[in-house]
Protein backbone atom coordinates (compact mmCIF):
# COMPACT_ATOMS: atom_id res chain seq x y z
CA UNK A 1 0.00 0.00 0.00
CA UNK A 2 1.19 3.04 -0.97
CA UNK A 3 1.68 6.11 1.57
CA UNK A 4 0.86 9.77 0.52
CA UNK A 5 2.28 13.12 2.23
CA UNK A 6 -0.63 15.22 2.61
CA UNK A 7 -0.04 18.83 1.80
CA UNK A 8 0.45 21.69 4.48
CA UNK A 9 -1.97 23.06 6.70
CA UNK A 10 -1.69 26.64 5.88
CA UNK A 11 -0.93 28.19 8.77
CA UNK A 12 0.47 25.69 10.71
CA UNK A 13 3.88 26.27 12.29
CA UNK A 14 5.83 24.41 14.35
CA UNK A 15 8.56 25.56 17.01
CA UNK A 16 11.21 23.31 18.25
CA UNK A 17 13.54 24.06 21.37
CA UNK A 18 16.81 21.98 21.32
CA UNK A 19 16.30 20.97 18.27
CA UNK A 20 19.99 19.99 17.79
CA UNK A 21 19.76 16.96 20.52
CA UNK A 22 19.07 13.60 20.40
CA UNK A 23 14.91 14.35 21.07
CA UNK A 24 14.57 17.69 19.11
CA UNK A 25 16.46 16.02 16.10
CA UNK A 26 14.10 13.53 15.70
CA UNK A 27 10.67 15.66 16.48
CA UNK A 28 12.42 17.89 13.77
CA UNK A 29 12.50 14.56 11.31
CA UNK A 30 9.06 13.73 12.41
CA UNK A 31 7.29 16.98 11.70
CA UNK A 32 9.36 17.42 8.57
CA UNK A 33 7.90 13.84 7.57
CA UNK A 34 4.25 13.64 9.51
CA UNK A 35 2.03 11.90 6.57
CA UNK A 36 -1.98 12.89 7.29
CA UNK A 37 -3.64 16.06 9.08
CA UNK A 38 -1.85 18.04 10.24
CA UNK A 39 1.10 18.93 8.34
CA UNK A 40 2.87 22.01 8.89
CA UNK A 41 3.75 24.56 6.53
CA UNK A 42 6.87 25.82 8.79
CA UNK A 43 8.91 24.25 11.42
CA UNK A 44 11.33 25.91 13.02
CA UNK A 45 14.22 24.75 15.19
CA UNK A 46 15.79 26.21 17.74
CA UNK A 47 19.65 25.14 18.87
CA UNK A 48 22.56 27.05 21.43
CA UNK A 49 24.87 24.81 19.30
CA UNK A 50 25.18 25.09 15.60
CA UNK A 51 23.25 23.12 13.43
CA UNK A 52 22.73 22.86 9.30
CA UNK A 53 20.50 20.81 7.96
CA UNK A 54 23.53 18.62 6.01
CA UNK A 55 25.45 18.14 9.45
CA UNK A 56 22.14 17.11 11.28
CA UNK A 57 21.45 14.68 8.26
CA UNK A 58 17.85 16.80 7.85
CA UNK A 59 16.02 16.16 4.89
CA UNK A 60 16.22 18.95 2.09
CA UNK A 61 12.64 20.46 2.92
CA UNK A 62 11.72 24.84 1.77
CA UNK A 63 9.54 24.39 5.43
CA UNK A 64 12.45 23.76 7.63
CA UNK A 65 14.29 26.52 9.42
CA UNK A 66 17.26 26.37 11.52
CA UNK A 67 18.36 29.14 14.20
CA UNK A 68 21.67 28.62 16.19
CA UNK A 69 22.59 30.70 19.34
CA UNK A 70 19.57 30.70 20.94
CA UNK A 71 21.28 30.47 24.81
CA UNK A 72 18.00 29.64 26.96
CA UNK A 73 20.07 30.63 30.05
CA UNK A 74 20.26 34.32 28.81
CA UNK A 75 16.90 35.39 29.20
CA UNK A 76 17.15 39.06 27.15
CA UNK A 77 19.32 37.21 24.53
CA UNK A 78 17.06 34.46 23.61
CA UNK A 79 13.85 36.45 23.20
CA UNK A 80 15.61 39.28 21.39
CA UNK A 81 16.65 36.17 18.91
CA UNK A 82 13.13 34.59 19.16
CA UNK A 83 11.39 38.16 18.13
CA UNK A 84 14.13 38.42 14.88
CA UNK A 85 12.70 35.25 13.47
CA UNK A 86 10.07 36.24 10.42
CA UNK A 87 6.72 35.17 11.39
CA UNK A 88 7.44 34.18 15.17
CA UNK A 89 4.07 35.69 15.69
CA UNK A 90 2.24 32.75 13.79
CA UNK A 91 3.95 30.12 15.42
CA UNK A 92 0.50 27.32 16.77
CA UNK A 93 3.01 24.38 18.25
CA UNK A 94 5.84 24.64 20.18
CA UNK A 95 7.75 21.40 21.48
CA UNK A 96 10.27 21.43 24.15
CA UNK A 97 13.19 19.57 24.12
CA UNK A 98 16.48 21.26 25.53
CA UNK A 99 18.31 19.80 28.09
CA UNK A 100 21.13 21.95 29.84
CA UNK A 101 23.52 21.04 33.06
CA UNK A 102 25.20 18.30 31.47
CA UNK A 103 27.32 16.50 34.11
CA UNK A 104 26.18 18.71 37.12
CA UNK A 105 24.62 17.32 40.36
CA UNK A 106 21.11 17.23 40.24
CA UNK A 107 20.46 20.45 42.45
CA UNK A 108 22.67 22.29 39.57
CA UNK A 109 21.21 20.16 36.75
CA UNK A 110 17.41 21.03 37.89
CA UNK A 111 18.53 25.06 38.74
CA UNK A 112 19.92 25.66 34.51
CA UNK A 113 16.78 23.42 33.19
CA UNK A 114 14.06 25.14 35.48
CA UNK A 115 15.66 28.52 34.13
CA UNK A 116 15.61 27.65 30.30
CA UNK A 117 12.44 26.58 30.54
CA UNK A 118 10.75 29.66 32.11
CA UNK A 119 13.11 31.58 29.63
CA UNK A 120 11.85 29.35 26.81
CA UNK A 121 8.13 29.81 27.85
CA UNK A 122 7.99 33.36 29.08
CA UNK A 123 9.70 34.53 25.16
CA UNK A 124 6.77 32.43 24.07
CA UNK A 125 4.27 34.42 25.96
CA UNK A 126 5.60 37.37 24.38
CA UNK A 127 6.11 36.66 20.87
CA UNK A 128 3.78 33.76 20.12
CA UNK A 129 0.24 35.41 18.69
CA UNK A 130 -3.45 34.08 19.49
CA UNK A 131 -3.03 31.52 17.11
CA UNK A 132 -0.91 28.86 19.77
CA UNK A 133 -2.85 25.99 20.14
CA UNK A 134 0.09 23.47 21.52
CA UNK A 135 2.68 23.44 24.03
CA UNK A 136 4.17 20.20 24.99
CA UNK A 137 7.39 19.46 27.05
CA UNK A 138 9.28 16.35 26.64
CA UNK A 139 11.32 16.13 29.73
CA UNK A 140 11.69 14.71 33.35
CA UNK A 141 11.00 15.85 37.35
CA UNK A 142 13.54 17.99 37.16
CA UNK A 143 11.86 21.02 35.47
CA UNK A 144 8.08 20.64 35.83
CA UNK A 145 8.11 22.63 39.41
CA UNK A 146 8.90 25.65 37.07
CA UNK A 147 6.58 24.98 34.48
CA UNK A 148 3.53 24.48 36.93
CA UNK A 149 4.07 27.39 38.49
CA UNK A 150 4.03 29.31 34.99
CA UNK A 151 1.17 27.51 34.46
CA UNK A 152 -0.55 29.07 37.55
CA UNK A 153 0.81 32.36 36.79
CA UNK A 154 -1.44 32.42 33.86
CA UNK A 155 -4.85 30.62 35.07
């Protein structure tokens, strides 16, 4: 049986943070390649390390964009980068997947991933438009205190 890609959803757009690990590489591959409803007409990544699309073995694909730099432990830095990306505004999925604190102890490890991810979710706030419809975080215990409590913050 033969498979067929569905065109894009217009309007659809798709926002990956860390997409240059081991999880965001692959939700980059699997957006890139969802078959069906809904397929998005933009994904962007998001990586502190560099990243092209022929080092990252990422299919050749006019939706995918790639933005280095974006240091989730510098607060000011990573929104000013987030609100330079064309269209931010129309962004209606975002998918979590950094992971900082490599090699710390665990009070260290949970400190820098509690901080990227308010950093990551308050630029959000600001420069995603009405049109978000998705937020998921792919991650352990040792960030979802912070996340709750921006949760809370908003209800």
């Amino acid at each position: 049986m033969a498979s067929t890609t569905s065109a894009p959803t217009p309007g659809l757009t798709a926002l990956v943070f860390g997409a240059s690990g081991v999880t965001g590489h692959a939700l980059l591959k699997a957006l890139l390649a969802h078959q069906g409803s809904p397929s998005f007409a933009r994904v962007i990544g998001l990586t502190n390390r560099p990243l092209s699309s022929a080092i990252a073995q990422l299919p050749k694909d006019q939706r995918l964009e790639l933005y280095s730099g974006c240091d989730l432990l510098d607060r000011e830095k990573s929104l000013l980068q987030l609100q330079h990306i064309p269209g931010i505004g129309d962004v209606t999925h975002v998918y979590y997947a950094a992971y900082g604190g490599h090699g710390s102890d665990f009070k260290e490890l949970r400190r820098v991933n509690e901080e990227m991810l308010t950093n990551a979710i308050g630029g959000v706030e600001v420069v995603c438009g009405e049109g978000l419809r998705f937020v998921t975080l792919n991650t352990g215990g040792k960030v979802c205190s912070a996340l709750s409590r921006r949760l809370r913050m908003r209800g």
